[in-house]
PDB file of N, CA and C in Angstrom:
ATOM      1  N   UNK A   1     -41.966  41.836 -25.932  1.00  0.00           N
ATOM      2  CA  UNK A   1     -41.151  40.775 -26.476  1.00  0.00           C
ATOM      3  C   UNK A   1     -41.270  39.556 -25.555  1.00  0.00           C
ATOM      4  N   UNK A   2     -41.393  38.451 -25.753  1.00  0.00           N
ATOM      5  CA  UNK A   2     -41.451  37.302 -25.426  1.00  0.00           C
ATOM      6  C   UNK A   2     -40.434  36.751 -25.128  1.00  0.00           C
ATOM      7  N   UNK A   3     -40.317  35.966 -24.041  1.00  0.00           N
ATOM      8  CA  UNK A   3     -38.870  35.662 -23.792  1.00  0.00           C
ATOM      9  C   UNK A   3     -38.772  33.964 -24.384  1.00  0.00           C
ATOM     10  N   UNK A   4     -38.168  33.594 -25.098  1.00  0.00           N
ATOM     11  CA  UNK A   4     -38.027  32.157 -25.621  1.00  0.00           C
ATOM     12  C   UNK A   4     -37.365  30.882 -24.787  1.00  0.00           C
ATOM     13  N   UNK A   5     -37.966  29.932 -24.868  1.00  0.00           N
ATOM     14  CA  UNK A   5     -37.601  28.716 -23.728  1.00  0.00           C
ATOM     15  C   UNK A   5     -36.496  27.937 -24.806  1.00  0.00           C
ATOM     16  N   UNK A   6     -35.296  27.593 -24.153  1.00  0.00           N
ATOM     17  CA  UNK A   6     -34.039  26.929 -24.514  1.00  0.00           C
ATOM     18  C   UNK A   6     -34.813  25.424 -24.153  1.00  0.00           C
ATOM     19  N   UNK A   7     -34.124  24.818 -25.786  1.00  0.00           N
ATOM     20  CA  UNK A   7     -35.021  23.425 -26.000  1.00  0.00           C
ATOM     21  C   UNK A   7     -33.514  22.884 -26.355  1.00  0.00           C
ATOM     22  N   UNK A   8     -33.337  21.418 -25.653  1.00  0.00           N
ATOM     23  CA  UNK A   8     -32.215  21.375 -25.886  1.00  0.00           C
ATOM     24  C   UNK A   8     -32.466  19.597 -26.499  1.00  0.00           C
ATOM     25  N   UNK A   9     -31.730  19.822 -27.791  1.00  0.00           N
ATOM     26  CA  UNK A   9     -31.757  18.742 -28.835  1.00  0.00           C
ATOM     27  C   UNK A   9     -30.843  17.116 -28.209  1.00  0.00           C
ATOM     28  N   UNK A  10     -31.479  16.500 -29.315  1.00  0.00           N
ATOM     29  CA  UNK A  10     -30.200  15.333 -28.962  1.00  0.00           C
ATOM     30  C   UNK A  10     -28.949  15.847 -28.693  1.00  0.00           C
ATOM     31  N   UNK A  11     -28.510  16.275 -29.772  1.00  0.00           N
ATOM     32  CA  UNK A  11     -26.997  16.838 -30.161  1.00  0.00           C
ATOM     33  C   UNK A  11     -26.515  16.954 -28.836  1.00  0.00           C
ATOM     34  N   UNK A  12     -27.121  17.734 -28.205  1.00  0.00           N
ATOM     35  CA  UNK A  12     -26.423  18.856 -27.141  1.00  0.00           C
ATOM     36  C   UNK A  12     -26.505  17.988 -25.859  1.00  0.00           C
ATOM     37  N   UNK A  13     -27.551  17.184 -25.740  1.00  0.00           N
ATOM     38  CA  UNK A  13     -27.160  16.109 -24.328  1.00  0.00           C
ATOM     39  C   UNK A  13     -26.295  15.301 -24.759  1.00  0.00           C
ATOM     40  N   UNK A  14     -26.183  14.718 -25.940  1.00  0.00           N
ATOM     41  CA  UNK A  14     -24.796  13.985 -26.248  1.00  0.00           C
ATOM     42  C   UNK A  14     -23.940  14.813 -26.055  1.00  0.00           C
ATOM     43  N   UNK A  15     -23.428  15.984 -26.220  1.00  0.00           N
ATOM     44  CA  UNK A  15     -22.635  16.736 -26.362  1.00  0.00           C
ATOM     45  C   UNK A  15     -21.997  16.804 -24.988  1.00  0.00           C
ATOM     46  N   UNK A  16     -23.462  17.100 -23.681  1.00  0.00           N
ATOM     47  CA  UNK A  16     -23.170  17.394 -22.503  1.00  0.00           C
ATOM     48  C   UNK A  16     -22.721  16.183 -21.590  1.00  0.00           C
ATOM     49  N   UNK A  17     -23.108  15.287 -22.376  1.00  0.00           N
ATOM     50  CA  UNK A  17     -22.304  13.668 -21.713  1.00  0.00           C
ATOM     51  C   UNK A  17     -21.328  13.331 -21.945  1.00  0.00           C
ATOM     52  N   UNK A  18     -21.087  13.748 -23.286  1.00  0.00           N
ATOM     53  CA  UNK A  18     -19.510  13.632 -23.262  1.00  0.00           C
ATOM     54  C   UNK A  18     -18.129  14.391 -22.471  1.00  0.00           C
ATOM     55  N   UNK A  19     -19.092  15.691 -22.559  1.00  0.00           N
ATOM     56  CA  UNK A  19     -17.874  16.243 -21.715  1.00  0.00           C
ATOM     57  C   UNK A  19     -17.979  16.135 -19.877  1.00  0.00           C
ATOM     58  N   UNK A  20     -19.233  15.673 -19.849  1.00  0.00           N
ATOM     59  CA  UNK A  20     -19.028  15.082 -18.662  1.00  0.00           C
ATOM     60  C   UNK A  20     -18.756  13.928 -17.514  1.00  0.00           C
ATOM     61  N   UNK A  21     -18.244  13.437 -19.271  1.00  0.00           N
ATOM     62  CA  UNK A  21     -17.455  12.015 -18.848  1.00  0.00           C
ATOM     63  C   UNK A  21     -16.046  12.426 -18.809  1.00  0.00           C
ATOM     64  N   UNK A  22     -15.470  13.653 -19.417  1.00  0.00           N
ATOM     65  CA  UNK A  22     -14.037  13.727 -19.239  1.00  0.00           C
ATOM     66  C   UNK A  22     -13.863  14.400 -17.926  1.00  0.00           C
ATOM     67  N   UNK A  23     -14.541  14.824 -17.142  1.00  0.00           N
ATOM     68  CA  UNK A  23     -14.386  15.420 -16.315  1.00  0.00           C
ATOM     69  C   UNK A  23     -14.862  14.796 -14.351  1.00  0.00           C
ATOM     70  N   UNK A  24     -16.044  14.176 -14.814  1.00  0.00           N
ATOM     71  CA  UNK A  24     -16.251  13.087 -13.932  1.00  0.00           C
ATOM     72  C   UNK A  24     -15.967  11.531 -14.033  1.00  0.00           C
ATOM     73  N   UNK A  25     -15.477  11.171 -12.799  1.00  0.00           N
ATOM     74  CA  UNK A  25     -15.156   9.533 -12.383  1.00  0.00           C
ATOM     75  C   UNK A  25     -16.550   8.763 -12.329  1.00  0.00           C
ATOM     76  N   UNK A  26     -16.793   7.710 -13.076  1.00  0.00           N
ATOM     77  CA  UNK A  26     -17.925   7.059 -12.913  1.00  0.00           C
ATOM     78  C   UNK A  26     -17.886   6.204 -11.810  1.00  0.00           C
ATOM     79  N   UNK A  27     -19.211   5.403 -11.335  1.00  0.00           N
ATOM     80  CA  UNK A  27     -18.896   4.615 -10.494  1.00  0.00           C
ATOM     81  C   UNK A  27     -18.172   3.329 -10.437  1.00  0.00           C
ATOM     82  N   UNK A  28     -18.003   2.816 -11.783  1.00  0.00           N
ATOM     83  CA  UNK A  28     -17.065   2.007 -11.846  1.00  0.00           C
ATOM     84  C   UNK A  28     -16.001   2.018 -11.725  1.00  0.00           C
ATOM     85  N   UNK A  29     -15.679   3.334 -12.645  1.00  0.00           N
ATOM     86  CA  UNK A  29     -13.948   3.707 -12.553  1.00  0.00           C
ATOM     87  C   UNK A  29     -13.489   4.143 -10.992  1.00  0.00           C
ATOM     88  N   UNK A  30     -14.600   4.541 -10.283  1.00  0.00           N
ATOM     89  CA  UNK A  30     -13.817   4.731  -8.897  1.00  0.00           C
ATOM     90  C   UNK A  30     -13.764   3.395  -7.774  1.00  0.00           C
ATOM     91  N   UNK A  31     -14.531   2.205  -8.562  1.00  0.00           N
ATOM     92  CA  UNK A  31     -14.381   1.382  -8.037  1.00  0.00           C
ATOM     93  C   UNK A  31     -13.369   0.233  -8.137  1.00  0.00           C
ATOM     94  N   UNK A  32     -12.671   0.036  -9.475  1.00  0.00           N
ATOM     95  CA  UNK A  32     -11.923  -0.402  -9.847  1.00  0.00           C
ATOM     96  C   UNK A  32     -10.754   0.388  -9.386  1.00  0.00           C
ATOM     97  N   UNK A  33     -10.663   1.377  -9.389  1.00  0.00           N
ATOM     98  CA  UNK A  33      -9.084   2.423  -9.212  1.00  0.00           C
ATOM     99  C   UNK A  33      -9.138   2.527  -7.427  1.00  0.00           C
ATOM    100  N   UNK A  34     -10.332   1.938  -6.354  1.00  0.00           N
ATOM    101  CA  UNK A  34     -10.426   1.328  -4.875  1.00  0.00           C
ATOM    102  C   UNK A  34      -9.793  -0.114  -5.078  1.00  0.00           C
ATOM    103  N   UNK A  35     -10.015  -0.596  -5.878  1.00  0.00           N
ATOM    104  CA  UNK A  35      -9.679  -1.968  -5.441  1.00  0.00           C
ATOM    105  C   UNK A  35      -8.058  -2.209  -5.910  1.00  0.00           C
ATOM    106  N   UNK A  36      -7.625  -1.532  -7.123  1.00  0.00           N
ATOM    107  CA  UNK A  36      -6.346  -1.645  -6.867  1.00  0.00           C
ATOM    108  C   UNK A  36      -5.637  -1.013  -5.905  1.00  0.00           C
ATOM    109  N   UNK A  37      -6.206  -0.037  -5.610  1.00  0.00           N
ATOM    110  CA  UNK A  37      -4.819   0.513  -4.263  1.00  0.00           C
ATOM    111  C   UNK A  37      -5.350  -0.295  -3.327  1.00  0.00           C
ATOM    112  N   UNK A  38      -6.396  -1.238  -2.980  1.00  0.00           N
ATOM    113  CA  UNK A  38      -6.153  -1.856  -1.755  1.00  0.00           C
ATOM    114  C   UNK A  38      -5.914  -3.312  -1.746  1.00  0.00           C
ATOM    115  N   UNK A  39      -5.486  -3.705  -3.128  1.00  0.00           N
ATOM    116  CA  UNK A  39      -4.912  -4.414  -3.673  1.00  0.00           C
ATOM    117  C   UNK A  39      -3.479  -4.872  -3.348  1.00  0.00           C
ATOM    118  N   UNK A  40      -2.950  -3.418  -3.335  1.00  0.00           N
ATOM    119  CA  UNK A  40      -1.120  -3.034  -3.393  1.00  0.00           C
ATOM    120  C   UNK A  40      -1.282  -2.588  -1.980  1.00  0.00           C
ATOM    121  N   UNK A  41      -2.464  -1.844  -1.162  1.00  0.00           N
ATOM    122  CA  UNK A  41      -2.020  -2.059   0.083  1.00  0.00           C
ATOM    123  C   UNK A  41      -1.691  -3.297   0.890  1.00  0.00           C
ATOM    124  N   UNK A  42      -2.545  -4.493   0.268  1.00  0.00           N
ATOM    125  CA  UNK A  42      -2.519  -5.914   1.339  1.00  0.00           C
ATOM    126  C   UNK A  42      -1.450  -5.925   0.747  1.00  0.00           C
ATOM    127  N   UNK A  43      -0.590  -5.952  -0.432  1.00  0.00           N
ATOM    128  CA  UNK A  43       0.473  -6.773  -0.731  1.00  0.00           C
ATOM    129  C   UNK A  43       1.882  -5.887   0.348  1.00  0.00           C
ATOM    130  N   UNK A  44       1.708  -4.740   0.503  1.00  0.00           N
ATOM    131  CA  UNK A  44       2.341  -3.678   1.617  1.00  0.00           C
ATOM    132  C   UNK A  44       1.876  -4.698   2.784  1.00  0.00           C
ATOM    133  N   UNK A  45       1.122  -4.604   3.226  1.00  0.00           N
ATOM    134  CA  UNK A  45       1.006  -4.942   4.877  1.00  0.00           C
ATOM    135  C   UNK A  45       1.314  -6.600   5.233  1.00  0.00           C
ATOM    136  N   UNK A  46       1.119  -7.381   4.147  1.00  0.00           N
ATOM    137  CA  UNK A  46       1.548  -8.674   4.091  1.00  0.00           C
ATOM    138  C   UNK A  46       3.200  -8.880   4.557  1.00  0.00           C
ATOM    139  N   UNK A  47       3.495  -8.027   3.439  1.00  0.00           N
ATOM    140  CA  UNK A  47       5.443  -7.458   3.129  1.00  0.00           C
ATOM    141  C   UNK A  47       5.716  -7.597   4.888  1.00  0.00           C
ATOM    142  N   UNK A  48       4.975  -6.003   5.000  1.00  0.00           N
ATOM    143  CA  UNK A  48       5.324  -5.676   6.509  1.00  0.00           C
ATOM    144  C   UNK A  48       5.061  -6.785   7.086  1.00  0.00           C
ATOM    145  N   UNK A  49       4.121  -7.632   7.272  1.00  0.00           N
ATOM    146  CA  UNK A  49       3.683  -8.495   8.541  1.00  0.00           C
ATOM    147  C   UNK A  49       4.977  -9.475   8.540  1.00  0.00           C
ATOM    148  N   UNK A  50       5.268 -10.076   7.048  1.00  0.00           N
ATOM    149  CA  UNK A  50       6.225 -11.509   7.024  1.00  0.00           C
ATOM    150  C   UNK A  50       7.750 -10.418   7.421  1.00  0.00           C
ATOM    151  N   UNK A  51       7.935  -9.529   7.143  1.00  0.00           N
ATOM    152  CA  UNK A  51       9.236  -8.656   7.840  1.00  0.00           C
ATOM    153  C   UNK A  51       9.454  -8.662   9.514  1.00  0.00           C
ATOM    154  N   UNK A  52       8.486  -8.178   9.564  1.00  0.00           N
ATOM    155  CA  UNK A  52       8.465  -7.999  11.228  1.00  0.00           C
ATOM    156  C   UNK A  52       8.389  -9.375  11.901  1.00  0.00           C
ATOM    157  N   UNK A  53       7.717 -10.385  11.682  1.00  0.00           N
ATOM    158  CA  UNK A  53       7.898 -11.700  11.939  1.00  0.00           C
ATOM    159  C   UNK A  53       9.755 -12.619  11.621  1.00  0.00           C
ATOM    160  N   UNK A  54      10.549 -11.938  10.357  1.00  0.00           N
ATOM    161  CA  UNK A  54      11.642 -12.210  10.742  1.00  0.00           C
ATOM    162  C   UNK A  54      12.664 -11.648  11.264  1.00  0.00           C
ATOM    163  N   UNK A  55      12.602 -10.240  11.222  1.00  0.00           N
ATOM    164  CA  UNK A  55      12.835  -9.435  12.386  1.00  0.00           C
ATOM    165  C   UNK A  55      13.204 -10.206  13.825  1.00  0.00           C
ATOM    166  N   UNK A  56      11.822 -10.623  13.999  1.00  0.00           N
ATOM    167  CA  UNK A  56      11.927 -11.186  15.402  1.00  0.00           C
ATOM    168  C   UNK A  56      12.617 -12.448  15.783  1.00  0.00           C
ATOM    169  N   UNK A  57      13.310 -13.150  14.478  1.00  0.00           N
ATOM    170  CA  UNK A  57      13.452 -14.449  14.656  1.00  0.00           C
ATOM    171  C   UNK A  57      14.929 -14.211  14.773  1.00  0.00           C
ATOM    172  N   UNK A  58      15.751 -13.237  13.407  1.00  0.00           N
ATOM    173  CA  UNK A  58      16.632 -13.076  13.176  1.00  0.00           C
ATOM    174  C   UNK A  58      17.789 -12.350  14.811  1.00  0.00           C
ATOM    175  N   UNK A  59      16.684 -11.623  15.383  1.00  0.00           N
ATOM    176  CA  UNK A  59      17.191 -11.207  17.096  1.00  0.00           C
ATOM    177  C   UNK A  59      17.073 -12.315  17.660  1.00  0.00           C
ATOM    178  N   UNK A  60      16.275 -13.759  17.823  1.00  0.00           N
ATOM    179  CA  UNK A  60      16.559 -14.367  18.369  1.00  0.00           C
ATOM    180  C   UNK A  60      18.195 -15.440  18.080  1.00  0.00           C
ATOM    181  N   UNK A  61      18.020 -15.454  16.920  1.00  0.00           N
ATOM    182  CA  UNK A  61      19.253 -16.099  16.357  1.00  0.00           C
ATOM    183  C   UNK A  61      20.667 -15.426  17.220  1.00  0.00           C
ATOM    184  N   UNK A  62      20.531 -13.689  16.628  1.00  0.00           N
ATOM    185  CA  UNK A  62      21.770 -13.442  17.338  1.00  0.00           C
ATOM    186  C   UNK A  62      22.042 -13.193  18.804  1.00  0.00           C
ATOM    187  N   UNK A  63      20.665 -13.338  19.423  1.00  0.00           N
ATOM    188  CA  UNK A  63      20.860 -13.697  20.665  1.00  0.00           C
ATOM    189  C   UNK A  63      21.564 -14.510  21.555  1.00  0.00           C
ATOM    190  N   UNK A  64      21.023 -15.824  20.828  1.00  0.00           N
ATOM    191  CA  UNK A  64      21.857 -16.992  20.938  1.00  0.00           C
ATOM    192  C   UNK A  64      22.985 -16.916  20.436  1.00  0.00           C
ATOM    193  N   UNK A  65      23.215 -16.617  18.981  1.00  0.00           N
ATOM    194  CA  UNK A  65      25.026 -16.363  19.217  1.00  0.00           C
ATOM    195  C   UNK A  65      25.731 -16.016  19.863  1.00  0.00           C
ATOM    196  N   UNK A  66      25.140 -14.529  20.528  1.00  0.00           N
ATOM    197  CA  UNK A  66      26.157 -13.681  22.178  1.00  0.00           C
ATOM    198  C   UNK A  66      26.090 -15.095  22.862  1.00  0.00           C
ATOM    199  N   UNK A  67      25.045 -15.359  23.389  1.00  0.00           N
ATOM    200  CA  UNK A  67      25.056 -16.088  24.482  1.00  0.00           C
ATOM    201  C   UNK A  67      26.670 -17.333  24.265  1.00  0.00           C
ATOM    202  N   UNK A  68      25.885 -18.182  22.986  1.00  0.00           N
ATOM    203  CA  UNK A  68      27.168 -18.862  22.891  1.00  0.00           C
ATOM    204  C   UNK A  68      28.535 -17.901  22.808  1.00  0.00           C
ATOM    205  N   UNK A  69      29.151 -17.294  22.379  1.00  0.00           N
ATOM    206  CA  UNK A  69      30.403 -16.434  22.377  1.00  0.00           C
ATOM    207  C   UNK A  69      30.447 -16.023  23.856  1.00  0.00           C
ATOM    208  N   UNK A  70      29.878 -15.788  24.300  1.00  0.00           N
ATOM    209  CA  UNK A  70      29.971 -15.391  25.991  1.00  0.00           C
ATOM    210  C   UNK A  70      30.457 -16.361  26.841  1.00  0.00           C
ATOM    211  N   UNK A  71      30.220 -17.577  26.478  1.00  0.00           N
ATOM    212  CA  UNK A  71      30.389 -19.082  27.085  1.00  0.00           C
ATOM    213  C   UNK A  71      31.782 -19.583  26.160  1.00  0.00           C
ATOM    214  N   UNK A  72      31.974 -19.394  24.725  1.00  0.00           N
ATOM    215  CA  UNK A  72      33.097 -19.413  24.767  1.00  0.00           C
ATOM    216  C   UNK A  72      34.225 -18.599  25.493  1.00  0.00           C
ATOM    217  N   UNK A  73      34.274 -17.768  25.587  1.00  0.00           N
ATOM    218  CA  UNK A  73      35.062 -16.752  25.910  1.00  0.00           C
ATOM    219  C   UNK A  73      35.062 -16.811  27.444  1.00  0.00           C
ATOM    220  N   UNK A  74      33.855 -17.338  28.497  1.00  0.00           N
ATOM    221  CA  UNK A  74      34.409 -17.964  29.464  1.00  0.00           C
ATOM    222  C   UNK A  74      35.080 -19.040  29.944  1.00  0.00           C
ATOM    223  N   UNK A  75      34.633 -19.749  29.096  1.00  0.00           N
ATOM    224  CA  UNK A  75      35.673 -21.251  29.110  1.00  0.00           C
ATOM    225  C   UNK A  75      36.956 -21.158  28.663  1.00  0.00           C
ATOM    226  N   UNK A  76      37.357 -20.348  27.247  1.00  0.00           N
ATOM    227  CA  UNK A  76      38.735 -20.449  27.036  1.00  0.00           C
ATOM    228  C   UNK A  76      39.434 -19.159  28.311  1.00  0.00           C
ATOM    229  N   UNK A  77      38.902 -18.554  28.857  1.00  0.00           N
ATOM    230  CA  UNK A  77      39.268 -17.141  29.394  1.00  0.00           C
ATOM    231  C   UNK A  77      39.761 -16.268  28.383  1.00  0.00           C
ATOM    232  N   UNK A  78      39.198 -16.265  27.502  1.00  0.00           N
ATOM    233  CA  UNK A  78      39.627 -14.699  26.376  1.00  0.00           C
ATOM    234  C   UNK A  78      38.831 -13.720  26.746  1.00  0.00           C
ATOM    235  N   UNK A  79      39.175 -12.710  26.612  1.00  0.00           N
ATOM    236  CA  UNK A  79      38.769 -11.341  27.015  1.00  0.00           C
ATOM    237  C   UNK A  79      37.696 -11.059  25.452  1.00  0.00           C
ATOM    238  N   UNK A  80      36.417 -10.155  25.432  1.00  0.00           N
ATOM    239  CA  UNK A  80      36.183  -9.796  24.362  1.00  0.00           C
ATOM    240  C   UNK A  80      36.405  -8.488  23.779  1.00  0.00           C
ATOM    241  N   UNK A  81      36.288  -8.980  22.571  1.00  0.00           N
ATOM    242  CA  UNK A  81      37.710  -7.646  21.746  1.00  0.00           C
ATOM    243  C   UNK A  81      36.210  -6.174  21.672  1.00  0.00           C
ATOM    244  N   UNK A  82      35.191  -5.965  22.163  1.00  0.00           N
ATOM    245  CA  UNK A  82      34.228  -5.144  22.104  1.00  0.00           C
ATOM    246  C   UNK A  82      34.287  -4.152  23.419  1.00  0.00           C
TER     247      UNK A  82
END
């Protein structure tokens, strides 16, 4: 008996492309679905950067407030209520 060679038609490579589009990411789609998450990461690290920049301003502010309240409170001689 002869063993027969599997001939494989249009049908069936269409067939096999299709389902191997549901199952694999093309190179586009993984390139587009990179660029949005690093998209939403800069808009994250931006966030963070302009935060931490007022962070630092907002300690200076109340810095200067102690300072002034410290100077009030020596000049009138009030004790502080802390």
């Amino acid at each position: 008996m002869a063993k027969l060679k599997a001939h494989l038609n249009q049908l069936d490579i269409d067939l096999l492309i299709q389902v191997m589009k549901m199952h694999f990411v093309t190179q586009d789609q993984f390139t587009a679905f990179r660029s949005e998450v690093m998209d939403n990461f800069d808009k994250i690290l931006k966030n963070t950067t302009t935060t931490s920049d007022e962070l630092v301003v907002t300690q200076s502010v109340v810095s200067n407030h102690t300072i002034q309240i410290r100077r009030l409170e020596d000049t009138l001689n009030i004790t502080a209520l802390t």
